[in-house]
N, C-alpha and C. Protein backbone atom coordinates (compact mmCIF):
# COMPACT_ATOMS: atom_id res chain seq x y z
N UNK A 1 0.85 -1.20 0.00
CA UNK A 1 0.00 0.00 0.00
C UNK A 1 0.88 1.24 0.00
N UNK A 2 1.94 1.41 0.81
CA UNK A 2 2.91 2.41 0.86
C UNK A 2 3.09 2.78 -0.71
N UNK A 3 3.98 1.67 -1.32
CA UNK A 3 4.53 1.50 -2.47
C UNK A 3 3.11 2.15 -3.28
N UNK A 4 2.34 1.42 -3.52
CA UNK A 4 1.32 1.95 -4.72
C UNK A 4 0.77 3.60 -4.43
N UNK A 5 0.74 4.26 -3.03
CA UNK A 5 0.34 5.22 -2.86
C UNK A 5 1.33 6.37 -3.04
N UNK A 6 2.45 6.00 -3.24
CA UNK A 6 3.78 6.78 -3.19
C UNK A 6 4.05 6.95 -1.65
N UNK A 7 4.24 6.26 -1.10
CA UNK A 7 4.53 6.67 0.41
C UNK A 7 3.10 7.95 0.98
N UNK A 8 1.93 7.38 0.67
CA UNK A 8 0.88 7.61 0.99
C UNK A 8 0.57 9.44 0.96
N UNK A 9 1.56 9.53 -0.20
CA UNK A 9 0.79 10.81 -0.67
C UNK A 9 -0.42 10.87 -1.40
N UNK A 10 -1.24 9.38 -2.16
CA UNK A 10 -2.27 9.57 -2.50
C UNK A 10 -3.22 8.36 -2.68
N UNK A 11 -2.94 8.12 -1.23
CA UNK A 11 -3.95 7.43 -0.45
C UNK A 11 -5.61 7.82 -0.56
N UNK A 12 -6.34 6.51 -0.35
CA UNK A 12 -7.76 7.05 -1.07
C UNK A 12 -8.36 5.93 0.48
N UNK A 13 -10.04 6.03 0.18
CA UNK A 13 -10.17 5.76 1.60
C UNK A 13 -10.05 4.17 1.62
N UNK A 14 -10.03 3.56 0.68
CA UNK A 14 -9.85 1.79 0.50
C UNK A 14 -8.76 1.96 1.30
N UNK A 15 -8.06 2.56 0.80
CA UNK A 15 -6.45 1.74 0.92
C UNK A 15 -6.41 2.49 2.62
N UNK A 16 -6.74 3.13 3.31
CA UNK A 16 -7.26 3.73 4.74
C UNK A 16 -7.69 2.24 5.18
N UNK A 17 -8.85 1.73 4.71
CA UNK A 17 -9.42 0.88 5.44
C UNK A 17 -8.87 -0.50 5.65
N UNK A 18 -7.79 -0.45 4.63
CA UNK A 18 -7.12 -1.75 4.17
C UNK A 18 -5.59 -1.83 5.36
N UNK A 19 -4.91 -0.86 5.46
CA UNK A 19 -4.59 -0.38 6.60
C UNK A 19 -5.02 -0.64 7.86
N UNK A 20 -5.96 -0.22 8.14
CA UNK A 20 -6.45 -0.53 9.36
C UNK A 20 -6.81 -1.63 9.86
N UNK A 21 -7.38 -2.72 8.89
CA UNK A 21 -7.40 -3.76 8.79
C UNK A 21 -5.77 -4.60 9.13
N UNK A 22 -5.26 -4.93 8.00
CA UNK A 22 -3.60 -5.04 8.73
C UNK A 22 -3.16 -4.26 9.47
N UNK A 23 -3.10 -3.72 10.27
CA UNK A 23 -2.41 -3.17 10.91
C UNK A 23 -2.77 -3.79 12.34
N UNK A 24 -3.48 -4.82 12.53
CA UNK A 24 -3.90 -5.68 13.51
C UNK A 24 -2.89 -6.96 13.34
N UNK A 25 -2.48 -7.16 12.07
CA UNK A 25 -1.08 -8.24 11.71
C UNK A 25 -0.21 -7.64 11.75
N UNK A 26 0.33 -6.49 11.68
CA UNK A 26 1.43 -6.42 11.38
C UNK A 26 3.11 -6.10 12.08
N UNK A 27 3.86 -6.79 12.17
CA UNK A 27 4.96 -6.78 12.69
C UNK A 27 5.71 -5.02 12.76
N UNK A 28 5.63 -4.38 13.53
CA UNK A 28 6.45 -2.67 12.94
C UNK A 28 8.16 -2.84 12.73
N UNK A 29 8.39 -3.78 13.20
CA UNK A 29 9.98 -3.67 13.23
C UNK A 29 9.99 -4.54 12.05
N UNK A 30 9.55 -5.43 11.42
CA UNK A 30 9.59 -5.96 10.28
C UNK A 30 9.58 -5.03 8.94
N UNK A 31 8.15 -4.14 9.26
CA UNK A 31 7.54 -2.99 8.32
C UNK A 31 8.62 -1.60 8.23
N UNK A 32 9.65 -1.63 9.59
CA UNK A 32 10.02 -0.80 9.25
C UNK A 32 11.72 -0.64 8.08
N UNK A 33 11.98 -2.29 8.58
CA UNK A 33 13.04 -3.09 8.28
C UNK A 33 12.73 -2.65 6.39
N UNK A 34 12.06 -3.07 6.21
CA UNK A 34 11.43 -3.21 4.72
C UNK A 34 11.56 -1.96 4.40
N UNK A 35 11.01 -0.92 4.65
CA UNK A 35 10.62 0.41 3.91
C UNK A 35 11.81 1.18 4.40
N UNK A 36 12.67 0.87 4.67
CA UNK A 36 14.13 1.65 4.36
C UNK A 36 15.27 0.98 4.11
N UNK A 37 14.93 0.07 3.14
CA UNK A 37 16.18 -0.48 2.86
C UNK A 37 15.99 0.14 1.36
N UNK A 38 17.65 0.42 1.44
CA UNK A 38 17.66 0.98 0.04
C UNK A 38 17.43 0.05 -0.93
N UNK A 39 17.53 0.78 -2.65
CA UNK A 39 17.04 0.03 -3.74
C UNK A 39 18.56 -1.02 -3.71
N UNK A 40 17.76 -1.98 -4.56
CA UNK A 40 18.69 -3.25 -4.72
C UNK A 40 19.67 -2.81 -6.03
N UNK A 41 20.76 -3.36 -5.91
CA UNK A 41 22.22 -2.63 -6.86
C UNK A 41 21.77 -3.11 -8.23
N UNK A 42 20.51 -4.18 -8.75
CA UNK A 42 19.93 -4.01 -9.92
C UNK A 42 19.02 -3.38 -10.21
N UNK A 43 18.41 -2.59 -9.72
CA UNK A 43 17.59 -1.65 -9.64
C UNK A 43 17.76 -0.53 -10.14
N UNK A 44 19.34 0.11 -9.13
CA UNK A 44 20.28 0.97 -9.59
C UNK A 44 20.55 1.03 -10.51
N UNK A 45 20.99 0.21 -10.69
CA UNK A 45 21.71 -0.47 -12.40
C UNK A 45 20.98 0.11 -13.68
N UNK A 46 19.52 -1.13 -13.33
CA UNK A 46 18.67 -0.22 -13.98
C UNK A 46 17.58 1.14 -14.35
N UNK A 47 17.99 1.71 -13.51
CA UNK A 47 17.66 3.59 -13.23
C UNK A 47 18.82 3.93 -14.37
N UNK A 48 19.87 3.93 -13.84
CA UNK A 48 21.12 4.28 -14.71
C UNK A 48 20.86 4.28 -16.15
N UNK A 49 20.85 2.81 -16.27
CA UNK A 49 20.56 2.36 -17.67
C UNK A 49 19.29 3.28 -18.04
N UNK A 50 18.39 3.38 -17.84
CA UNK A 50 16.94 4.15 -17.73
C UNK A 50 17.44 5.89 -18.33
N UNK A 51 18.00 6.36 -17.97
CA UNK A 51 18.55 7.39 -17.35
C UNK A 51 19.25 7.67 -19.22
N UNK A 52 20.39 6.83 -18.93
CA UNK A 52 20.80 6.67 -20.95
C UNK A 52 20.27 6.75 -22.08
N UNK A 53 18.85 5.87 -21.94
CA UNK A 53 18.32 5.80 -22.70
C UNK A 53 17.06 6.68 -22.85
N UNK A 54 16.73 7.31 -22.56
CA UNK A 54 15.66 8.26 -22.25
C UNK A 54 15.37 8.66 -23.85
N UNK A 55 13.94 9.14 -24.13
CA UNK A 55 13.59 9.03 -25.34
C UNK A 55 12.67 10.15 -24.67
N UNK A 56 12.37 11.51 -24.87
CA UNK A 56 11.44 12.84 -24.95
C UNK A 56 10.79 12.49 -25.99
N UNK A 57 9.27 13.09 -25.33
CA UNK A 57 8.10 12.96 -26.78
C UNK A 57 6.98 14.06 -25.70
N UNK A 58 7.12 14.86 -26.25
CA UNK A 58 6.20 16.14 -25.84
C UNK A 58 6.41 16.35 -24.50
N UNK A 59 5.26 15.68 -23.81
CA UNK A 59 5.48 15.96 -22.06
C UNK A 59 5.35 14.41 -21.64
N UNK A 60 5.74 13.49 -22.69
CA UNK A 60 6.47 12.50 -21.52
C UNK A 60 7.72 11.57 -22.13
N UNK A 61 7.97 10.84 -21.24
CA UNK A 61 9.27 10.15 -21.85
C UNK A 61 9.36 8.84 -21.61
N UNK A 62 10.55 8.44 -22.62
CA UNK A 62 10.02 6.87 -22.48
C UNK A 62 11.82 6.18 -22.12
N UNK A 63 11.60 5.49 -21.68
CA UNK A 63 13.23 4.52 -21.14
C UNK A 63 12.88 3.01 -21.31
N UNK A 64 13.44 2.56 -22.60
CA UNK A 64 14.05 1.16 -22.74
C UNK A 64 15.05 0.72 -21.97
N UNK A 65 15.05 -0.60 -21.40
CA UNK A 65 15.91 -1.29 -20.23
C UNK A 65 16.81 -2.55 -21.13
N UNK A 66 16.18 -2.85 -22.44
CA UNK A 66 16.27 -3.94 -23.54
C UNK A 66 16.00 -5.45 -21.99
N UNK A 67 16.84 -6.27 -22.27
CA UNK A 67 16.35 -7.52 -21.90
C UNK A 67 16.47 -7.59 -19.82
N UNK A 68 15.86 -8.27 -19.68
CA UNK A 68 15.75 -8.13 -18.02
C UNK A 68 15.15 -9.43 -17.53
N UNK A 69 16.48 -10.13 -16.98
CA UNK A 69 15.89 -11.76 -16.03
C UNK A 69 14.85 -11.36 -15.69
N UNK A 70 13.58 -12.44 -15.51
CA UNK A 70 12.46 -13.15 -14.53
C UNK A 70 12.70 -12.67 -13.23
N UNK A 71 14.12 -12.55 -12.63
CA UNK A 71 14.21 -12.15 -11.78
C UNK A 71 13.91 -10.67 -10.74
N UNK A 72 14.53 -9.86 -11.60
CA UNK A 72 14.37 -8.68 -11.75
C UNK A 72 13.33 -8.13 -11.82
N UNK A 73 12.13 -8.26 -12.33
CA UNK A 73 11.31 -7.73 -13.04
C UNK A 73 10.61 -6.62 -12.56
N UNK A 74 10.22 -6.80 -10.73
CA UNK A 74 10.15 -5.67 -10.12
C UNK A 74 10.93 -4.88 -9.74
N UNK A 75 12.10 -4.34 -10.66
CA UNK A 75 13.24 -3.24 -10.88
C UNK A 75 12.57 -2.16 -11.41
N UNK A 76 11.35 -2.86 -12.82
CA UNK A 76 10.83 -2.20 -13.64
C UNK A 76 10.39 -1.12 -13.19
N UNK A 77 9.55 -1.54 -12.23
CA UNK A 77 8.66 -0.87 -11.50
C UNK A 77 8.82 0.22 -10.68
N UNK A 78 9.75 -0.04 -10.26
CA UNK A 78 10.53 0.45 -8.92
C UNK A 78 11.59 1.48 -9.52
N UNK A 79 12.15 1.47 -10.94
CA UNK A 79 12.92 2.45 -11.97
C UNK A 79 12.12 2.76 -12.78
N UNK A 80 10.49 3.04 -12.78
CA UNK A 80 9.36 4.08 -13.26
C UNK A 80 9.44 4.88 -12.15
N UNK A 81 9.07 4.51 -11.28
CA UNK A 81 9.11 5.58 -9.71
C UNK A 81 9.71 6.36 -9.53
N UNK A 82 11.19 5.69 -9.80
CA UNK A 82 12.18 6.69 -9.24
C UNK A 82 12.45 7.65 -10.43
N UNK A 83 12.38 7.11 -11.32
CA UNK A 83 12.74 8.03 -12.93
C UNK A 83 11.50 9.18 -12.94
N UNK A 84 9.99 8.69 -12.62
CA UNK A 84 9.04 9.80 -12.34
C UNK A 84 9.26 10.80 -11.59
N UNK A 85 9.93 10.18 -10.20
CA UNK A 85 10.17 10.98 -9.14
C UNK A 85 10.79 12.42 -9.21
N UNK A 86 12.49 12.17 -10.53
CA UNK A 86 13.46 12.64 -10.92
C UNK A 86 13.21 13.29 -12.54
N UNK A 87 11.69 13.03 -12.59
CA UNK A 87 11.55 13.91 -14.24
C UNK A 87 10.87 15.08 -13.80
N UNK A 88 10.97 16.15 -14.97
CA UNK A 88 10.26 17.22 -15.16
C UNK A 88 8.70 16.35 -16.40
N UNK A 89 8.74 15.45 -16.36
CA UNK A 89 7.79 15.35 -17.51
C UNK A 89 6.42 14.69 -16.67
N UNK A 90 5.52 15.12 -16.99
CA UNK A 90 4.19 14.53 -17.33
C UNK A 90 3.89 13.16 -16.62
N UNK A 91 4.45 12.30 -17.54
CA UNK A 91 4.12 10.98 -17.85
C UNK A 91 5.13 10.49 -18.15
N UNK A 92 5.60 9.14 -17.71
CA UNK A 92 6.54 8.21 -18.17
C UNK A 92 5.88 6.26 -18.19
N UNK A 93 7.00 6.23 -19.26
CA UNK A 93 7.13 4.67 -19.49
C UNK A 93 8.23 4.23 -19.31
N UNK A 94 8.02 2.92 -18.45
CA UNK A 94 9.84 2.14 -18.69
C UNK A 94 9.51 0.44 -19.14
N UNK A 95 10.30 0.43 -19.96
CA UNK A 95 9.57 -0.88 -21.03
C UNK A 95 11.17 -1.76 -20.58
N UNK A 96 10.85 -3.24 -20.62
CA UNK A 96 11.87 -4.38 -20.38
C UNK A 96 11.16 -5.66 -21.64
N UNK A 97 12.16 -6.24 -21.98
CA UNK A 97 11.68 -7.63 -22.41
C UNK A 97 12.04 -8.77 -21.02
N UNK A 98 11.52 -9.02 -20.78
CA UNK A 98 11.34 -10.09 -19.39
C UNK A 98 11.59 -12.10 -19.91
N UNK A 99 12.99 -12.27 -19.91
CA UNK A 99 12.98 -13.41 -19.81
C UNK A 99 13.21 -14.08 -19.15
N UNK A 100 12.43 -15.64 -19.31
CA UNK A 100 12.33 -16.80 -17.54
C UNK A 100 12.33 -18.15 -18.57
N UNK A 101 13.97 -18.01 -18.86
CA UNK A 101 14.13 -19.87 -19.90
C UNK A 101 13.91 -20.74 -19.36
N UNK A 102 13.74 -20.79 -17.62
CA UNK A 102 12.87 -22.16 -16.64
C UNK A 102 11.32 -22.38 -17.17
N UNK A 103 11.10 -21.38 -17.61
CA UNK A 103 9.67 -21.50 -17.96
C UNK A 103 9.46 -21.06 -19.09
N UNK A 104 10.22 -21.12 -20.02
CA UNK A 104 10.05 -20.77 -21.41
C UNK A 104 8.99 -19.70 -22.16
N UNK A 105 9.69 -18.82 -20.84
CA UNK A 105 8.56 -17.20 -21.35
C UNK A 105 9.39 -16.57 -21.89
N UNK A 106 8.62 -15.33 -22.53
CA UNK A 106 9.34 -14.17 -22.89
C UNK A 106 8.30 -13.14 -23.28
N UNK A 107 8.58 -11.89 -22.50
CA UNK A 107 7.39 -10.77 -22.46
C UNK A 107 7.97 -9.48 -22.52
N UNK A 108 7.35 -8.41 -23.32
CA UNK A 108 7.53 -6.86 -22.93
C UNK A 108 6.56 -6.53 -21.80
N UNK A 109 7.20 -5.87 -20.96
CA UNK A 109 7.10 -5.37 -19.53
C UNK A 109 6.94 -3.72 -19.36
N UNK A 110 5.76 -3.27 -19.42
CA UNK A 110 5.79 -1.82 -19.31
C UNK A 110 5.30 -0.88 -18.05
N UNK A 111 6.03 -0.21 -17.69
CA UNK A 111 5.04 0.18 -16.55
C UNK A 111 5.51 1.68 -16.72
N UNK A 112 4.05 2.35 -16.40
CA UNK A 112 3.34 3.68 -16.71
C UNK A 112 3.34 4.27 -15.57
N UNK A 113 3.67 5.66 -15.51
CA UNK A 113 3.58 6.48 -14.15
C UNK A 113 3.15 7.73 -14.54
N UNK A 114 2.48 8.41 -14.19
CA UNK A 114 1.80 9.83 -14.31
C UNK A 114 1.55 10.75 -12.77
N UNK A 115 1.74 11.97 -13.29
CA UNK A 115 1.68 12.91 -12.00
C UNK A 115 0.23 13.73 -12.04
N UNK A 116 -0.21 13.47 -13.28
CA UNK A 116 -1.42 13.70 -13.19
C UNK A 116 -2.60 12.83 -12.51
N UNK A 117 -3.36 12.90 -11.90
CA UNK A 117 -4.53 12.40 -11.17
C UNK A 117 -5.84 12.34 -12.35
N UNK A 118 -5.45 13.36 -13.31
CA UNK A 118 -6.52 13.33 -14.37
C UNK A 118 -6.27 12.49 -15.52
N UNK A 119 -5.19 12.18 -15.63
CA UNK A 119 -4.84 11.11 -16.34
C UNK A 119 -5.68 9.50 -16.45
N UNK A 120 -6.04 9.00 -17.40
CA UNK A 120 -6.67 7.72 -17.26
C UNK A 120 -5.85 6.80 -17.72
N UNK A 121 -4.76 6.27 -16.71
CA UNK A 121 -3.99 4.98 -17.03
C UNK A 121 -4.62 3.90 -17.62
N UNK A 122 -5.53 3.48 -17.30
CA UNK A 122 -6.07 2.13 -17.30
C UNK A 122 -7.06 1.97 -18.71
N UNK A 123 -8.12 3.14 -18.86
CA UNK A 123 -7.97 3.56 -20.36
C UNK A 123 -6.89 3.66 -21.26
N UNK A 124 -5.76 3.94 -21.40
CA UNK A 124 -4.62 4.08 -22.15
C UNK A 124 -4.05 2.53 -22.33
N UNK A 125 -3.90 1.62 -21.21
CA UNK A 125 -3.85 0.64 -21.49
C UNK A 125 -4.25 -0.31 -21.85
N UNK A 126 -5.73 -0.34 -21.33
CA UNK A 126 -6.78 -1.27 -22.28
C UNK A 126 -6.63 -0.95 -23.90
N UNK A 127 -6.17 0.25 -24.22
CA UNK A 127 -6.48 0.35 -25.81
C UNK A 127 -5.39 -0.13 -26.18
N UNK A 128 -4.07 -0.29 -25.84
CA UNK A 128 -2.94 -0.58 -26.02
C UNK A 128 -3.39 -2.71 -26.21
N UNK A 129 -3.50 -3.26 -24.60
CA UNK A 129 -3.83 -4.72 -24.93
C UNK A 129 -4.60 -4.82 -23.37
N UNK A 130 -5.70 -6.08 -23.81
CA UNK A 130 -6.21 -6.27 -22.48
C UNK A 130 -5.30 -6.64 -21.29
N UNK A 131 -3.68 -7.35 -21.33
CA UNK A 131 -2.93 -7.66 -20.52
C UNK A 131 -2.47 -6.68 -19.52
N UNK A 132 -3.32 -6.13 -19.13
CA UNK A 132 -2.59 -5.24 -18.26
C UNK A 132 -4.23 -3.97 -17.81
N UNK A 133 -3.21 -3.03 -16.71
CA UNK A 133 -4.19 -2.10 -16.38
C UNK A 133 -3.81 -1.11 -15.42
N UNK A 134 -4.43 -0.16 -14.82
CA UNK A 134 -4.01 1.06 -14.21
C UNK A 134 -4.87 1.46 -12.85
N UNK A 135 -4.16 2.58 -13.03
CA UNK A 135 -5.57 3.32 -11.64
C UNK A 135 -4.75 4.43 -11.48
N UNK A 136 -5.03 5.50 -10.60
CA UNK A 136 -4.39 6.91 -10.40
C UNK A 136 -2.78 6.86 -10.41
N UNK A 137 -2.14 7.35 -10.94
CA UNK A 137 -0.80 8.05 -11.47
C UNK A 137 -0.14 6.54 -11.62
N UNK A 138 -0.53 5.03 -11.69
CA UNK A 138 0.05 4.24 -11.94
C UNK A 138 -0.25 3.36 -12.95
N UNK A 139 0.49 2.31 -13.77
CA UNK A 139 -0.10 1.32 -14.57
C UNK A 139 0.44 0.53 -15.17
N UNK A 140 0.46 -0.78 -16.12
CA UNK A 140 1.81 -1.78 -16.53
C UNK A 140 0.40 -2.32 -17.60
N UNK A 141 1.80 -3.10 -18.42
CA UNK A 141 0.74 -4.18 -19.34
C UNK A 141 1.95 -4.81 -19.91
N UNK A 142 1.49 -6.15 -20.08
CA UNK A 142 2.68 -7.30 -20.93
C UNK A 142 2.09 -7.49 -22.53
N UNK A 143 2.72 -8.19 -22.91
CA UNK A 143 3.04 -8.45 -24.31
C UNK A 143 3.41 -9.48 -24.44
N UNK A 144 3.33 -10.68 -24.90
CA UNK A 144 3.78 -12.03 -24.96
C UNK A 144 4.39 -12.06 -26.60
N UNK A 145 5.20 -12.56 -25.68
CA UNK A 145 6.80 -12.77 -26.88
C UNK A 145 7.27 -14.08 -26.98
N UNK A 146 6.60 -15.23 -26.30
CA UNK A 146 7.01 -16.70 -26.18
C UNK A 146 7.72 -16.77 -27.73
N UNK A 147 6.84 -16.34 -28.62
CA UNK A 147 7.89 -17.07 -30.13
C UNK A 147 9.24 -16.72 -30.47
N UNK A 148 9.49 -15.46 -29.88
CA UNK A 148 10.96 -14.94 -29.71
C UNK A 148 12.01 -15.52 -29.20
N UNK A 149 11.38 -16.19 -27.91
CA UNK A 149 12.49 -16.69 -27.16
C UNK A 149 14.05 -17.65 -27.46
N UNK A 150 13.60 -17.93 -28.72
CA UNK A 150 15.00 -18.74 -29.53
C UNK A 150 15.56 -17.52 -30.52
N UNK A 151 15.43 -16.74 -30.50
CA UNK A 151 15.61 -15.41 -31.70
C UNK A 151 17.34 -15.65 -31.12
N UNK A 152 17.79 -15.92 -32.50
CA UNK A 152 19.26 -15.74 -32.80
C UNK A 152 20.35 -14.68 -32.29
N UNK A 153 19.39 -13.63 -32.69
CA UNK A 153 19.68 -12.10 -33.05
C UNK A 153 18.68 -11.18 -31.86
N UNK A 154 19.39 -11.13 -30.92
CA UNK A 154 18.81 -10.55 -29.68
C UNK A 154 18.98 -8.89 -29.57
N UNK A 155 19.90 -8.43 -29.94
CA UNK A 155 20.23 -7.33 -30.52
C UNK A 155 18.71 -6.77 -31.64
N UNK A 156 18.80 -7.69 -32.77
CA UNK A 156 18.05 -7.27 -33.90
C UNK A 156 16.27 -7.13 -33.28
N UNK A 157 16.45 -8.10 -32.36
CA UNK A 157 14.93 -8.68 -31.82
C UNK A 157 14.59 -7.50 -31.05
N UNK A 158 15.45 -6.46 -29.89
CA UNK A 158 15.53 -5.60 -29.32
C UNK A 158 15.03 -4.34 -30.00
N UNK A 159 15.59 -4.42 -30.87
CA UNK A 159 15.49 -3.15 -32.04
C UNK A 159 14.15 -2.61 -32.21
N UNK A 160 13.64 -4.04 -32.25
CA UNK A 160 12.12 -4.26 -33.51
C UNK A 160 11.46 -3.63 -32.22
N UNK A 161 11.87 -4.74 -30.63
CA UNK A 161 10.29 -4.38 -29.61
C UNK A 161 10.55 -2.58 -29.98
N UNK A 162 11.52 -2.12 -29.13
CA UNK A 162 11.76 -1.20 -29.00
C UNK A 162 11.29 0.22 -30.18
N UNK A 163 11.56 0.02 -30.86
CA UNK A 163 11.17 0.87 -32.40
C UNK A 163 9.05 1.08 -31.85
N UNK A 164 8.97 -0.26 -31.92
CA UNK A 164 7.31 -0.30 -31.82
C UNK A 164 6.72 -0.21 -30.76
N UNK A 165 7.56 -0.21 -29.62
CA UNK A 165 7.12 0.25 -28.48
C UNK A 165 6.63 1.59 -28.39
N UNK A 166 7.53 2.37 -28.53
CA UNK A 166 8.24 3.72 -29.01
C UNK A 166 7.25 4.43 -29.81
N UNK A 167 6.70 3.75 -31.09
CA UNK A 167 5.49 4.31 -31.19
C UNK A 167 4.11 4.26 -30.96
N UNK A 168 4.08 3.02 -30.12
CA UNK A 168 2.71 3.02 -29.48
C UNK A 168 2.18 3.70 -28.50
N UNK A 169 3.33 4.18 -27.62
CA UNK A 169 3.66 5.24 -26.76
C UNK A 169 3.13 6.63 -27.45
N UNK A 170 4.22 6.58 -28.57
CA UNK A 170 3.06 7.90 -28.97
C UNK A 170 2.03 8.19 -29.20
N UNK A 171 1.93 7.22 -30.55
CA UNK A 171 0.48 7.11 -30.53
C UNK A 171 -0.54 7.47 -29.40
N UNK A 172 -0.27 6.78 -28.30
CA UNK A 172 -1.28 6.46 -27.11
C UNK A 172 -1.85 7.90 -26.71
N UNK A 173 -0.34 8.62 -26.84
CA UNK A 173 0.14 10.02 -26.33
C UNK A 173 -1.00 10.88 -26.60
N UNK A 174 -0.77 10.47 -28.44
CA UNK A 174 -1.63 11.77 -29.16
C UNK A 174 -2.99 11.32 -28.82
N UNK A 175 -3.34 10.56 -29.34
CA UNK A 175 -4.90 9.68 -29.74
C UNK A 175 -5.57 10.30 -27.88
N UNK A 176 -4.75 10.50 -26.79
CA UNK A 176 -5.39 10.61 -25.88
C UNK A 176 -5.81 12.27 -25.68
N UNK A 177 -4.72 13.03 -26.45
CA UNK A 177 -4.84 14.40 -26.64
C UNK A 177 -5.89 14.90 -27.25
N UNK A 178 -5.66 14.49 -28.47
CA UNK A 178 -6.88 14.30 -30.06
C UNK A 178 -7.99 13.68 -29.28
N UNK A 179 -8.73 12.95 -28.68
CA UNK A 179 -9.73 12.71 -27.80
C UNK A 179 -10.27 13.72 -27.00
N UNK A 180 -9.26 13.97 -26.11
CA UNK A 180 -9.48 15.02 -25.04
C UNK A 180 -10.41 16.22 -25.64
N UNK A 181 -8.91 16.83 -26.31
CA UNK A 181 -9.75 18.33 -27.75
C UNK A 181 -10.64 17.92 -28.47
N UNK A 182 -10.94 17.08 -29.08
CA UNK A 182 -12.25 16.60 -29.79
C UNK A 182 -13.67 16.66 -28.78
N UNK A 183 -13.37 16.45 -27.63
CA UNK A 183 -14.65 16.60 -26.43
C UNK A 183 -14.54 18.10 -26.01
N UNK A 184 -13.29 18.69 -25.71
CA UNK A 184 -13.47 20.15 -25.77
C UNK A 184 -14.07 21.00 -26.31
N UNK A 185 -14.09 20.66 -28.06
CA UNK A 185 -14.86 21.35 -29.11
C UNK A 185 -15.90 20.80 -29.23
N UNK A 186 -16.39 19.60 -28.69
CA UNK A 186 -18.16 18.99 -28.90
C UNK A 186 -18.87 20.14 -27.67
N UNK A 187 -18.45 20.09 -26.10
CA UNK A 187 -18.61 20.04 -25.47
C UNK A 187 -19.27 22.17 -25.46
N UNK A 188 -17.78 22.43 -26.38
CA UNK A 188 -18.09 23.92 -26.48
C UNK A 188 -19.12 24.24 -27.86
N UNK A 189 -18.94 23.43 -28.55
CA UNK A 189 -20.07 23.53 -29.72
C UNK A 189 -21.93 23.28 -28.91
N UNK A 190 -21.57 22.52 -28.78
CA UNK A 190 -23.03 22.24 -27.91
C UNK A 190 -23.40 23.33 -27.09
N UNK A 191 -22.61 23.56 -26.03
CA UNK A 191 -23.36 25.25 -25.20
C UNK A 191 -23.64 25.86 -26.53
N UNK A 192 -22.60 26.07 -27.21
CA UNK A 192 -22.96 27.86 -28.11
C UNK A 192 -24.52 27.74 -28.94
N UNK A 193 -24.41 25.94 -29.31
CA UNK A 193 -25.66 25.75 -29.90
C UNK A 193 -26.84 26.08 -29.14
N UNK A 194 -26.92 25.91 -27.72
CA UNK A 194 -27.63 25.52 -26.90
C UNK A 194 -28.36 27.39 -26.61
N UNK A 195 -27.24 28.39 -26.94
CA UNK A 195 -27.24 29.57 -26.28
C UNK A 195 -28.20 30.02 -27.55
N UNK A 196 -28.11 29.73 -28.63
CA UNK A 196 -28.64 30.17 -29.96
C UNK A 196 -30.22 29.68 -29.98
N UNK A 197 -29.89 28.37 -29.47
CA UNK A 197 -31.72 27.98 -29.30
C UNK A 197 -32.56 28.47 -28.18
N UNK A 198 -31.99 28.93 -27.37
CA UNK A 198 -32.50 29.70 -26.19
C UNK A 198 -33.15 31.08 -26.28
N UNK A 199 -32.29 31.96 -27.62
CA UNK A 199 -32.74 32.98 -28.43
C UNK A 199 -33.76 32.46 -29.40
């Protein structure tokens, strides 16, 4: 709950009640053990990396991680946060390909952060793929890549997610803008109509 609220700057009353509820389990010296230990040195790693690769597109930005163990995967997450934390922008994405050869997966890994509250994550991602979803200033969605997973050319394979990531992102960007202003001008067409039939 900490984690999803940002350290409970935007806490809502669920997550109050959900709280209160545990907080009848919960260990404090355990809870506190946890929530200050610093980030893990792959984490770091990948902020850094994050950080390199940074890609500007109006008011938000996007950071490819390219491939990232099974292991890892909540780095992703955790280097949207901190990269949000540390941007001047809007909105961010940080995209991974996620492989687990024990289990013969392979997935793009995205996770979405916004400082806006008016923002609709979870809309943006449903249009993107049903795998995934959102809620206030947070959100992720996968991509299944199982047929990749023998790809020769990991480099070349990187290229491709990445390129098309890159513009779905935008896309998402505009199409949510172009929406927005399209209801602006219905919304203002309609009063003026409304003022004319009143005369």
């Amino acid at each position: 709950i900490q984690t999803d609220t940002d350290r409970y700057n935007n806490i809502t009353s669920l997550d109050l009640e959900a709280l209160m509820f545990l907080s009848k389990y919960a260990d404090s010296s355990i809870l506190q053990g946890i929530s200050s230990a610093p980030p893990s040195s792959e984490t770091l790693h990948y902020y850094k990396k994050a950080k390199e690769n940074e890609v500007l597109y109006r008011d938000w930005a996007f950071y490819g991680l390219g491939f990232v163990d099974a292991r890892y995967r909540d780095s992703i997450a955790i280097t949207a946060d901190m990269v949000l934390k540390n941007s001047e922008h809007n909105t961010v994405a940080v995209f991974a390909v996620i492989e687990n050869y024990q289990k013969g997966e392979m997935y793009l890994d995205v996770s979405m952060r916004s400082k806006s509250g008016a923002l609709d994550l979870n809309r943006i991602i449903k249009q993107i793929t049903p795998n995934g979803g959102g809620r206030t200033y947070k959100g992720a969605f996968q991509v299944n890549l199982d047929y990749f997973i023998n790809s020769p050319d990991k480099e070349m394979l990187w290229k491709v997610v990445e390129t098309t990531t890159l513009e779905v992102l935008r896309r998402s960007r505009d199409t949510l803008y172009e929406t927005g202003l399209g209801k602006i001008y219905t919304d203002l067409r309609r009063k003026v109509l409304s003022l004319f039939r009143k005369g």
